[in-house]
C-alpha atoms as a PDB file:
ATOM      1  CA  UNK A   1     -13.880   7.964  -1.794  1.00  0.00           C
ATOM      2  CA  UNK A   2     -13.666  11.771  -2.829  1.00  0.00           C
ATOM      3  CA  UNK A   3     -11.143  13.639  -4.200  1.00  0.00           C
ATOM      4  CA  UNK A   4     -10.376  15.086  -0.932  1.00  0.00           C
ATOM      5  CA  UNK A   5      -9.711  11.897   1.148  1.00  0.00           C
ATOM      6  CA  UNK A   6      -6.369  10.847   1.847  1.00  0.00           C
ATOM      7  CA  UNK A   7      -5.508   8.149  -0.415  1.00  0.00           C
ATOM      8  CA  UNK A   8      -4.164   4.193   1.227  1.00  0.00           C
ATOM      9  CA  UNK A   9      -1.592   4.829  -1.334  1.00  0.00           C
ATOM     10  CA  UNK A  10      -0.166   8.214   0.580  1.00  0.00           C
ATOM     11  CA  UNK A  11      -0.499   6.838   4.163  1.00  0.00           C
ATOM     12  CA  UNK A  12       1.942   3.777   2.888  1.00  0.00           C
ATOM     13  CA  UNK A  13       4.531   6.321   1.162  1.00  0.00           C
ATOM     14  CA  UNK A  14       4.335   8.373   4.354  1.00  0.00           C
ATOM     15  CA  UNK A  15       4.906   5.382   6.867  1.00  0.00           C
ATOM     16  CA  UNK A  16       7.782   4.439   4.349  1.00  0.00           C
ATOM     17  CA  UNK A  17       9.514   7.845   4.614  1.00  0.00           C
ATOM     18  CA  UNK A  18      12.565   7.579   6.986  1.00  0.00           C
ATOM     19  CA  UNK A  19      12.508  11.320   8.964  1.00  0.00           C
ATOM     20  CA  UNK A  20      16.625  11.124   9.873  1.00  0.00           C
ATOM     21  CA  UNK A  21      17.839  10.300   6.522  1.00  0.00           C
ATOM     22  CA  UNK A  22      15.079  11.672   3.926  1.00  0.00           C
ATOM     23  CA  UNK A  23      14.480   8.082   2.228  1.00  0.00           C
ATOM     24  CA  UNK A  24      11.951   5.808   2.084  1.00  0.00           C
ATOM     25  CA  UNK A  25      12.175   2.537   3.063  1.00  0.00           C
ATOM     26  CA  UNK A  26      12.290  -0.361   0.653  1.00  0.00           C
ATOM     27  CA  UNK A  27      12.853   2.120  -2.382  1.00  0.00           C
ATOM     28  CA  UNK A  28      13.480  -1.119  -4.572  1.00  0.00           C
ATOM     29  CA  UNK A  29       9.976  -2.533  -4.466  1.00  0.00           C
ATOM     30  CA  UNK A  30       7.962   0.756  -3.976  1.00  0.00           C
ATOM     31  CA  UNK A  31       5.999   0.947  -7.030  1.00  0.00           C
ATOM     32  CA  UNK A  32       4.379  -2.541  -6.738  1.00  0.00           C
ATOM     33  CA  UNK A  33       3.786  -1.696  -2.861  1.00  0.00           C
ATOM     34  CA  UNK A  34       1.814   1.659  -3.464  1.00  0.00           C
ATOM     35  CA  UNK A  35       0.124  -0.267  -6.420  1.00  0.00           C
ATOM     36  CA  UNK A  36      -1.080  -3.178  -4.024  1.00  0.00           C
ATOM     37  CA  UNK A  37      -2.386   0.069  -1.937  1.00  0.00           C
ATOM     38  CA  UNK A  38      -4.309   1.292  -4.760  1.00  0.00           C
ATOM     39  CA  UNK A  39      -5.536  -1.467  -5.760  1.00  0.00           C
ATOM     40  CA  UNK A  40      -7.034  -2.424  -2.165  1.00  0.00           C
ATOM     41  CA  UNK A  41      -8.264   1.185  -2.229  1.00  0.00           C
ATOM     42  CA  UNK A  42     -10.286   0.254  -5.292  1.00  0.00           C
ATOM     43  CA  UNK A  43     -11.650  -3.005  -3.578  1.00  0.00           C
ATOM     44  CA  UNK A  44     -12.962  -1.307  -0.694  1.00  0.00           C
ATOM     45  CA  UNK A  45     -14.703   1.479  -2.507  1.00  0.00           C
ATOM     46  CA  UNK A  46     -16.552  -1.160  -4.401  1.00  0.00           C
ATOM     47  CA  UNK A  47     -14.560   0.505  -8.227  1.00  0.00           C
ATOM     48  CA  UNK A  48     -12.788  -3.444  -9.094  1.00  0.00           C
ATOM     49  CA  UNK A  49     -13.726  -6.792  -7.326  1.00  0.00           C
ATOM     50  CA  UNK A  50     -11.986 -10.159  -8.039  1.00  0.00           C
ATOM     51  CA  UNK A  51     -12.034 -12.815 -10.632  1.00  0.00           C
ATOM     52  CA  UNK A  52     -11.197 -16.436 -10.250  1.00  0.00           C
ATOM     53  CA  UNK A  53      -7.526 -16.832 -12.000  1.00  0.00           C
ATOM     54  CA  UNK A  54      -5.394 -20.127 -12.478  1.00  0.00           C
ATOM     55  CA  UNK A  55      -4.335 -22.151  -9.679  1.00  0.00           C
ATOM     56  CA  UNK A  56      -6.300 -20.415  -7.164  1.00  0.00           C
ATOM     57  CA  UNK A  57      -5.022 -16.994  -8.394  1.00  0.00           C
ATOM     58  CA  UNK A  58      -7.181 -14.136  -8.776  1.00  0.00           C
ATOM     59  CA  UNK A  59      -7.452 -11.206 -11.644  1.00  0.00           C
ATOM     60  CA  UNK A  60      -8.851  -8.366 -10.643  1.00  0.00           C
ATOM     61  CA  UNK A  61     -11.680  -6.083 -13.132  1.00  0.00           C
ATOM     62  CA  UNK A  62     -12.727  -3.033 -13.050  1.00  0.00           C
ATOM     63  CA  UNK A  63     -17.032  -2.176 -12.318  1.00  0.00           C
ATOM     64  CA  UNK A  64     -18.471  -0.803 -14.972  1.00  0.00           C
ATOM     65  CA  UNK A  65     -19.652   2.756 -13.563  1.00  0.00           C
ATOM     66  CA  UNK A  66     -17.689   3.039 -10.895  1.00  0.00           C
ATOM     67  CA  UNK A  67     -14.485   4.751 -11.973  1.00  0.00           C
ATOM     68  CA  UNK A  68     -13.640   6.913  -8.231  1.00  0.00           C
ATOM     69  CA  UNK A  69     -12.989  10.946  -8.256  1.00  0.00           C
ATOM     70  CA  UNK A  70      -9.593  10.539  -6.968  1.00  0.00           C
ATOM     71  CA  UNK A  71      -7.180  10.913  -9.467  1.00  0.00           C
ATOM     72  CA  UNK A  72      -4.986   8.759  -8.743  1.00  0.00           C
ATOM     73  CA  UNK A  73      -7.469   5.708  -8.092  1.00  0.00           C
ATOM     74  CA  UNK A  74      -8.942   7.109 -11.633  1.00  0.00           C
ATOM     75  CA  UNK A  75      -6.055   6.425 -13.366  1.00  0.00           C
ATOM     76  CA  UNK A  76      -5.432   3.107 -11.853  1.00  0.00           C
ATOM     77  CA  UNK A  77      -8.750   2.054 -12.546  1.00  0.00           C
ATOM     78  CA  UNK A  78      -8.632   3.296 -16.015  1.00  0.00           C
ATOM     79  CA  UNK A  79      -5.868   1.073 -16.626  1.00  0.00           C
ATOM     80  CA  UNK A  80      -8.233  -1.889 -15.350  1.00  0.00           C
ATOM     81  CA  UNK A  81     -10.995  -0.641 -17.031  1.00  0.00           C
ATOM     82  CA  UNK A  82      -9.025  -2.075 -20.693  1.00  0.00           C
ATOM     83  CA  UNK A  83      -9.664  -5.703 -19.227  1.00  0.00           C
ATOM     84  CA  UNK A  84      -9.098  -8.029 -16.307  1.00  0.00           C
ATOM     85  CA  UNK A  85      -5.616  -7.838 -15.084  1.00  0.00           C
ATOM     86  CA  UNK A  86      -4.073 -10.602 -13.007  1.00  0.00           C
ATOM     87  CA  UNK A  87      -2.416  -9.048  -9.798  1.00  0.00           C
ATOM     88  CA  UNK A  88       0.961  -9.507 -10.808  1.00  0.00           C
ATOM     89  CA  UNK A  89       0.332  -7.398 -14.386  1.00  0.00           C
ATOM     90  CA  UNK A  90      -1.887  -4.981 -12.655  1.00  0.00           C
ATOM     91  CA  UNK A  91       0.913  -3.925  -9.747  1.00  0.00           C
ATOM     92  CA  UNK A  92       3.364  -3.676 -12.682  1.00  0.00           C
ATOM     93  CA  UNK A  93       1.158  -1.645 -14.716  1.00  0.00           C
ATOM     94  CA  UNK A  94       0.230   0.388 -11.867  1.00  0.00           C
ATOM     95  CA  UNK A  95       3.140   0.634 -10.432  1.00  0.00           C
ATOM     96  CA  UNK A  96       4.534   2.158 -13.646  1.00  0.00           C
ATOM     97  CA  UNK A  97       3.664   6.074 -12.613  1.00  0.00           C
ATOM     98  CA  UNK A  98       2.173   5.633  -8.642  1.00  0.00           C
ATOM     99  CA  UNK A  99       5.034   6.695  -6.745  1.00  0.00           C
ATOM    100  CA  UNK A 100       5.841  10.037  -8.033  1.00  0.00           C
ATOM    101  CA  UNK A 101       1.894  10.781  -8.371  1.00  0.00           C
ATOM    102  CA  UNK A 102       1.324  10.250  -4.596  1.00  0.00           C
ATOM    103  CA  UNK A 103       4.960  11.810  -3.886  1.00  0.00           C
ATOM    104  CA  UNK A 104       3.366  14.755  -5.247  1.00  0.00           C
ATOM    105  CA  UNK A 105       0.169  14.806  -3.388  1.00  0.00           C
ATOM    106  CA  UNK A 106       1.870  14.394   0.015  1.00  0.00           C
ATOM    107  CA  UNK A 107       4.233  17.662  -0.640  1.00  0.00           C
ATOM    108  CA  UNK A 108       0.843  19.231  -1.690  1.00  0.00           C
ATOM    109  CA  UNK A 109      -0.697  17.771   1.826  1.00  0.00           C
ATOM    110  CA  UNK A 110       2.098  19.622   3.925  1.00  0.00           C
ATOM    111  CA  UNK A 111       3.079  16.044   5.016  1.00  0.00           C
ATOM    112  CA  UNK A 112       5.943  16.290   3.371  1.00  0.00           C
ATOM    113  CA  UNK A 113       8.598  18.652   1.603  1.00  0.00           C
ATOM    114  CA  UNK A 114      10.890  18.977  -1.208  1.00  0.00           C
ATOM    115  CA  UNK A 115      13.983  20.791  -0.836  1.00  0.00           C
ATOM    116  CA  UNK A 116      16.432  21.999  -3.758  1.00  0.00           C
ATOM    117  CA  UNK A 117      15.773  22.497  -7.970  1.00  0.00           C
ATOM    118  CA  UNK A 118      13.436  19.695  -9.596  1.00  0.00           C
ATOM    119  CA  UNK A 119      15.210  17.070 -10.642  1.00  0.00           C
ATOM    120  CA  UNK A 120      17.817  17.281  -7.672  1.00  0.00           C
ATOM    121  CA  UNK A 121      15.763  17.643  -4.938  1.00  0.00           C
ATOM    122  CA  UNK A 122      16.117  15.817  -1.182  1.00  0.00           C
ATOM    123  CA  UNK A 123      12.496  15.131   0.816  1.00  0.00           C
ATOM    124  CA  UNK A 124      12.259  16.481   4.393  1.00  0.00           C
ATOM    125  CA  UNK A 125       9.261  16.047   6.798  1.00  0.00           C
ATOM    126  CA  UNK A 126       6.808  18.761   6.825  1.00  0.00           C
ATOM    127  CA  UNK A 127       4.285  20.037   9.358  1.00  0.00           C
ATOM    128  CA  UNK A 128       1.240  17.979   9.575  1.00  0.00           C
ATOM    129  CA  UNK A 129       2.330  15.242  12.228  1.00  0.00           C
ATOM    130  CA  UNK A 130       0.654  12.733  10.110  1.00  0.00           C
ATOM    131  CA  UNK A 131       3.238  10.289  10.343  1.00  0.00           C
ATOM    132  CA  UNK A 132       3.582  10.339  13.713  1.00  0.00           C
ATOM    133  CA  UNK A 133      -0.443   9.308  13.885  1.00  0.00           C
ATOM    134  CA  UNK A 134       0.175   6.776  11.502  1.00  0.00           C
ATOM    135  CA  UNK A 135       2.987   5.191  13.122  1.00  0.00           C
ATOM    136  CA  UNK A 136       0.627   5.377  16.747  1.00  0.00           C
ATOM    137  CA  UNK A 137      -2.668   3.575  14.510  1.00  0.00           C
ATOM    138  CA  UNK A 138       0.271   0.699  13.257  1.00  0.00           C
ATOM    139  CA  UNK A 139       1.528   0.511  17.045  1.00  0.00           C
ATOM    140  CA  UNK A 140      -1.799  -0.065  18.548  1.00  0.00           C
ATOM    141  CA  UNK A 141      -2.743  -2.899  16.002  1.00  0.00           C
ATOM    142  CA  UNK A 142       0.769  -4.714  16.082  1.00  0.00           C
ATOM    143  CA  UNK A 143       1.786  -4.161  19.790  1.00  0.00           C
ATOM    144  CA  UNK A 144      -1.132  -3.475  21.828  1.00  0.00           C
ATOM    145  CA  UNK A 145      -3.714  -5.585  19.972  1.00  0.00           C
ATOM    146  CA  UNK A 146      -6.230  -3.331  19.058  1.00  0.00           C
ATOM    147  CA  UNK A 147      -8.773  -4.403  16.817  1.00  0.00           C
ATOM    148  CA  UNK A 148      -8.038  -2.788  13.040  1.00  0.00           C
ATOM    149  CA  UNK A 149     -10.254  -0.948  10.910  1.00  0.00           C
ATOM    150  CA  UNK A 150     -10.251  -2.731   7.490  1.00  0.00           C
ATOM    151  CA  UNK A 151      -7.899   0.192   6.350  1.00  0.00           C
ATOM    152  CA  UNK A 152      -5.859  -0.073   8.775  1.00  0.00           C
ATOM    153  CA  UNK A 153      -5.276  -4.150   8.640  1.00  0.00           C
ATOM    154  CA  UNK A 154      -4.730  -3.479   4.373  1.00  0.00           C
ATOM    155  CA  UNK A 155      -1.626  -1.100   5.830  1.00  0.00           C
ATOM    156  CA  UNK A 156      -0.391  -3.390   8.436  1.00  0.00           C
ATOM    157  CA  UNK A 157      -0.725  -6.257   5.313  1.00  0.00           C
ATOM    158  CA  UNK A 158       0.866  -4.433   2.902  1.00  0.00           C
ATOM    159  CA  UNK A 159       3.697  -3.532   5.000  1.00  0.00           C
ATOM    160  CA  UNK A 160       4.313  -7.072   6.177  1.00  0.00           C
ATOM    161  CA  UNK A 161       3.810  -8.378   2.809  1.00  0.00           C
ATOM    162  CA  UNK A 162       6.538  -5.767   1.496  1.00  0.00           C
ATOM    163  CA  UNK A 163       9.433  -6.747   4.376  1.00  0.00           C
ATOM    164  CA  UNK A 164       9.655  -3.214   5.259  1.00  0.00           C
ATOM    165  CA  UNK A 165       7.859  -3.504   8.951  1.00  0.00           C
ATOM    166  CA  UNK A 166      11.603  -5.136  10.526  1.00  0.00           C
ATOM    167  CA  UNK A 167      12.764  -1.500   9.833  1.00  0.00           C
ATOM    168  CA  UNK A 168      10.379   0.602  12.112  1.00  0.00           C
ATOM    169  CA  UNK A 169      12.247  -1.137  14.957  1.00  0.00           C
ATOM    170  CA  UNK A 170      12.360   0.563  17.803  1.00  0.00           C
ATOM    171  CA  UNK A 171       9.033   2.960  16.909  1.00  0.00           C
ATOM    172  CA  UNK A 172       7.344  -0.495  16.336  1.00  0.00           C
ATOM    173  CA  UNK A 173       9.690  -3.043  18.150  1.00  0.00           C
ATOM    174  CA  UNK A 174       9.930  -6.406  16.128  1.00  0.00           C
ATOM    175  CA  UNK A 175       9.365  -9.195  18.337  1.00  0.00           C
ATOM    176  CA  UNK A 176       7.685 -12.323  17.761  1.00  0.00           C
ATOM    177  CA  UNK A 177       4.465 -11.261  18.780  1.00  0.00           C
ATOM    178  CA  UNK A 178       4.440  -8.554  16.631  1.00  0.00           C
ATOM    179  CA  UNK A 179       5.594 -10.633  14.003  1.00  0.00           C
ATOM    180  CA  UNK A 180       2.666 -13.464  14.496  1.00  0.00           C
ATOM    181  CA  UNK A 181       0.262 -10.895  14.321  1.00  0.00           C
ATOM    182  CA  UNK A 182       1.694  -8.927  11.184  1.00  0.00           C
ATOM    183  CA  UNK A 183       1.355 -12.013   9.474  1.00  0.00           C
ATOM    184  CA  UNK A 184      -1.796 -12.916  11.113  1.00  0.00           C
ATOM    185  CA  UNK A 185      -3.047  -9.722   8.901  1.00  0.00           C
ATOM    186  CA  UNK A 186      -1.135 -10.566   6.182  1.00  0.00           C
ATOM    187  CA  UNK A 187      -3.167 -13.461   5.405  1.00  0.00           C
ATOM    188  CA  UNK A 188      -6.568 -11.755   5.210  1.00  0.00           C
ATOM    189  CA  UNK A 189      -7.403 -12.526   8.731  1.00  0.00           C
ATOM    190  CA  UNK A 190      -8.987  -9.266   9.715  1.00  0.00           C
ATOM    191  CA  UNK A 191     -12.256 -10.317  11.194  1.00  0.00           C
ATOM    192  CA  UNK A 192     -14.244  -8.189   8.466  1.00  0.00           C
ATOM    193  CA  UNK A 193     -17.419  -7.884   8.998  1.00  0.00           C
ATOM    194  CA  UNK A 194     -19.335  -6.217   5.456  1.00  0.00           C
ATOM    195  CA  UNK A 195     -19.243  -7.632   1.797  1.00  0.00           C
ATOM    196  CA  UNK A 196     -17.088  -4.414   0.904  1.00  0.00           C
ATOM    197  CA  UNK A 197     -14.485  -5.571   3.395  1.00  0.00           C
ATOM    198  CA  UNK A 198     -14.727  -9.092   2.593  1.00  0.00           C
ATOM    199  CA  UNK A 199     -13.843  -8.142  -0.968  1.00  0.00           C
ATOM    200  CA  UNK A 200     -11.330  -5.627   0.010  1.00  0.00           C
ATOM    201  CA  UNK A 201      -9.727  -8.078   1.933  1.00  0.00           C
ATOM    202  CA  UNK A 202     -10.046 -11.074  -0.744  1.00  0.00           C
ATOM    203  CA  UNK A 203      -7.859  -8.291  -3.313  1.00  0.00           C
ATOM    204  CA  UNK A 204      -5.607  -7.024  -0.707  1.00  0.00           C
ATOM    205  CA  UNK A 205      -4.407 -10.746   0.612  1.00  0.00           C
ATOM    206  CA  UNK A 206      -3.894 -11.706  -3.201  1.00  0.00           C
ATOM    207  CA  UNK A 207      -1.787  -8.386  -3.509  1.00  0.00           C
ATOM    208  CA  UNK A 208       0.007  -9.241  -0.629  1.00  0.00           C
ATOM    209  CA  UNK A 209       1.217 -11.990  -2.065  1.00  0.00           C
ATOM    210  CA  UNK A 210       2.220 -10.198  -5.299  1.00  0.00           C
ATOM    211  CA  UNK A 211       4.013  -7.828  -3.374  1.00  0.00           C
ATOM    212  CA  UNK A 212       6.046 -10.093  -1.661  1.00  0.00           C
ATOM    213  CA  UNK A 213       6.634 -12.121  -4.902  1.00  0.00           C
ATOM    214  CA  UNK A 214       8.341  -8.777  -6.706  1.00  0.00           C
ATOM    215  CA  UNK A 215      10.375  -8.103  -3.450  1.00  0.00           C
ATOM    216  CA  UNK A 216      11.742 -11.479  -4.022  1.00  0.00           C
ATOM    217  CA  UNK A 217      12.616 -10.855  -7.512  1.00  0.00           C
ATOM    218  CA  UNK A 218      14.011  -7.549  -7.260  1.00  0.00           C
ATOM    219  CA  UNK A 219      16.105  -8.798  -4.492  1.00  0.00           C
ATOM    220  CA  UNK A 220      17.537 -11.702  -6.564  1.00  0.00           C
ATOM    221  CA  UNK A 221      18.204 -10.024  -9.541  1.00  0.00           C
ATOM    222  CA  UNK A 222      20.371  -7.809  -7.658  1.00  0.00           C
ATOM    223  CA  UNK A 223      22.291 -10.624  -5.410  1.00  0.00           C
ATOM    224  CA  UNK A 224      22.974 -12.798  -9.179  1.00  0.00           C
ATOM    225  CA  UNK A 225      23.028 -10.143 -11.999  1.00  0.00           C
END
């Protein structure tokens, strides 16, 4: 990936923006969501494959000369780069600074834009018709079956694995097929074809997973505490 290419990371955020009200869906958990869509950026590019963890787990390590262009994949992978994180530690660490970094890049993009002073501004939708797109791609994989590009599946996954796709109901109506086949992709079942997607895919099912883990804790800390 170049430094021009439109990040996994920024498609997510944009999917995630809600048009009528100006926020983003599943605010809570965003961090470790756009983090599991880095990450799965890096495993498709080739820059961090997987290591065997406990129990089945998996930490995931940075390859030695291939740090990517993009800046924001850079930084993640810098952060990688200082050792073999386990997916849990590297969405938190990652997490950490994403959101406002891709925030930043999509205002840049014309996909979306800030209105007001910094520091009490409201996001609006900008120009590009990008989301729309993106919402059509998601459609077509979850309603009308079509097959999915690996990058496509690792948005449909990430999604799912976040509990954010019930909310695109009606754009993408949630009924049980499209729920069988959201989680179909969920669980790695993409039909990949190439070693790069095979490993993509191995990182991006274990992220998942993560993903769905923090949105569990996030959610009970706020129901108990």
């Amino acid at each position: 990936m170049n430094a021009v290419d439109v990040t996994l990371a920024e498609d997510l955020l944009l999917l995630l923006f809600r048009p009528g009200s100006g926020s983003f869906t599943g605010e809570t958990t965003l961090g470790h969501v756009l983090a599991g869509a880095v990450l799965a950026d890096l495993a498709h590019g080739g820059h961090v494959r997987p290591l065997p963890g406990w129990g089945g787990s998996i930490r995931v390590e940075a390859v030695a000369g291939r740090r990517p262009a993009d800046e924001i994949l850079s930084s993640a992978w810098d952060q990688i780069a200082a050792g073999p994180r386990g997916a849990q530690a590297a969405l938190a660490v990652i997490g950490s600074t994403v959101r406002a970094a891709v925030l930043d890049r999509l205002v840049r993009r014309g996909d979306l834009r800030r209105c007001g002073r910094a520091g009490a501004f409201v996001v609006r939708p900008g120009g590009s018709g990008r989301r729309g797109r993106l919402v059509a791609e998601v459609r077509a994989v979850l309603v009308d079956g079509a097959d999915p590009q690996p990058r496509a599946a690792a948005l449909v996954a990430l999604l799912s694995g976040s509990g954010t796709l019930p909310q695109f109901d009606p754009e993408i109506p949630w009924t049980p097929p499209v729920v069988a086949r959201a989680q179909t992709l969920q669980r790695g079942n993409w039909g990949a074809a190439t070693t790069a997607d095979a490993i993509a895919r191995t990182v991006t099912e274990a992220i998942v997973g993560n993903v769905a883990v923090a949105g569990w804790t996030v959610w009970r800390e706020r129901r108990f505490y």
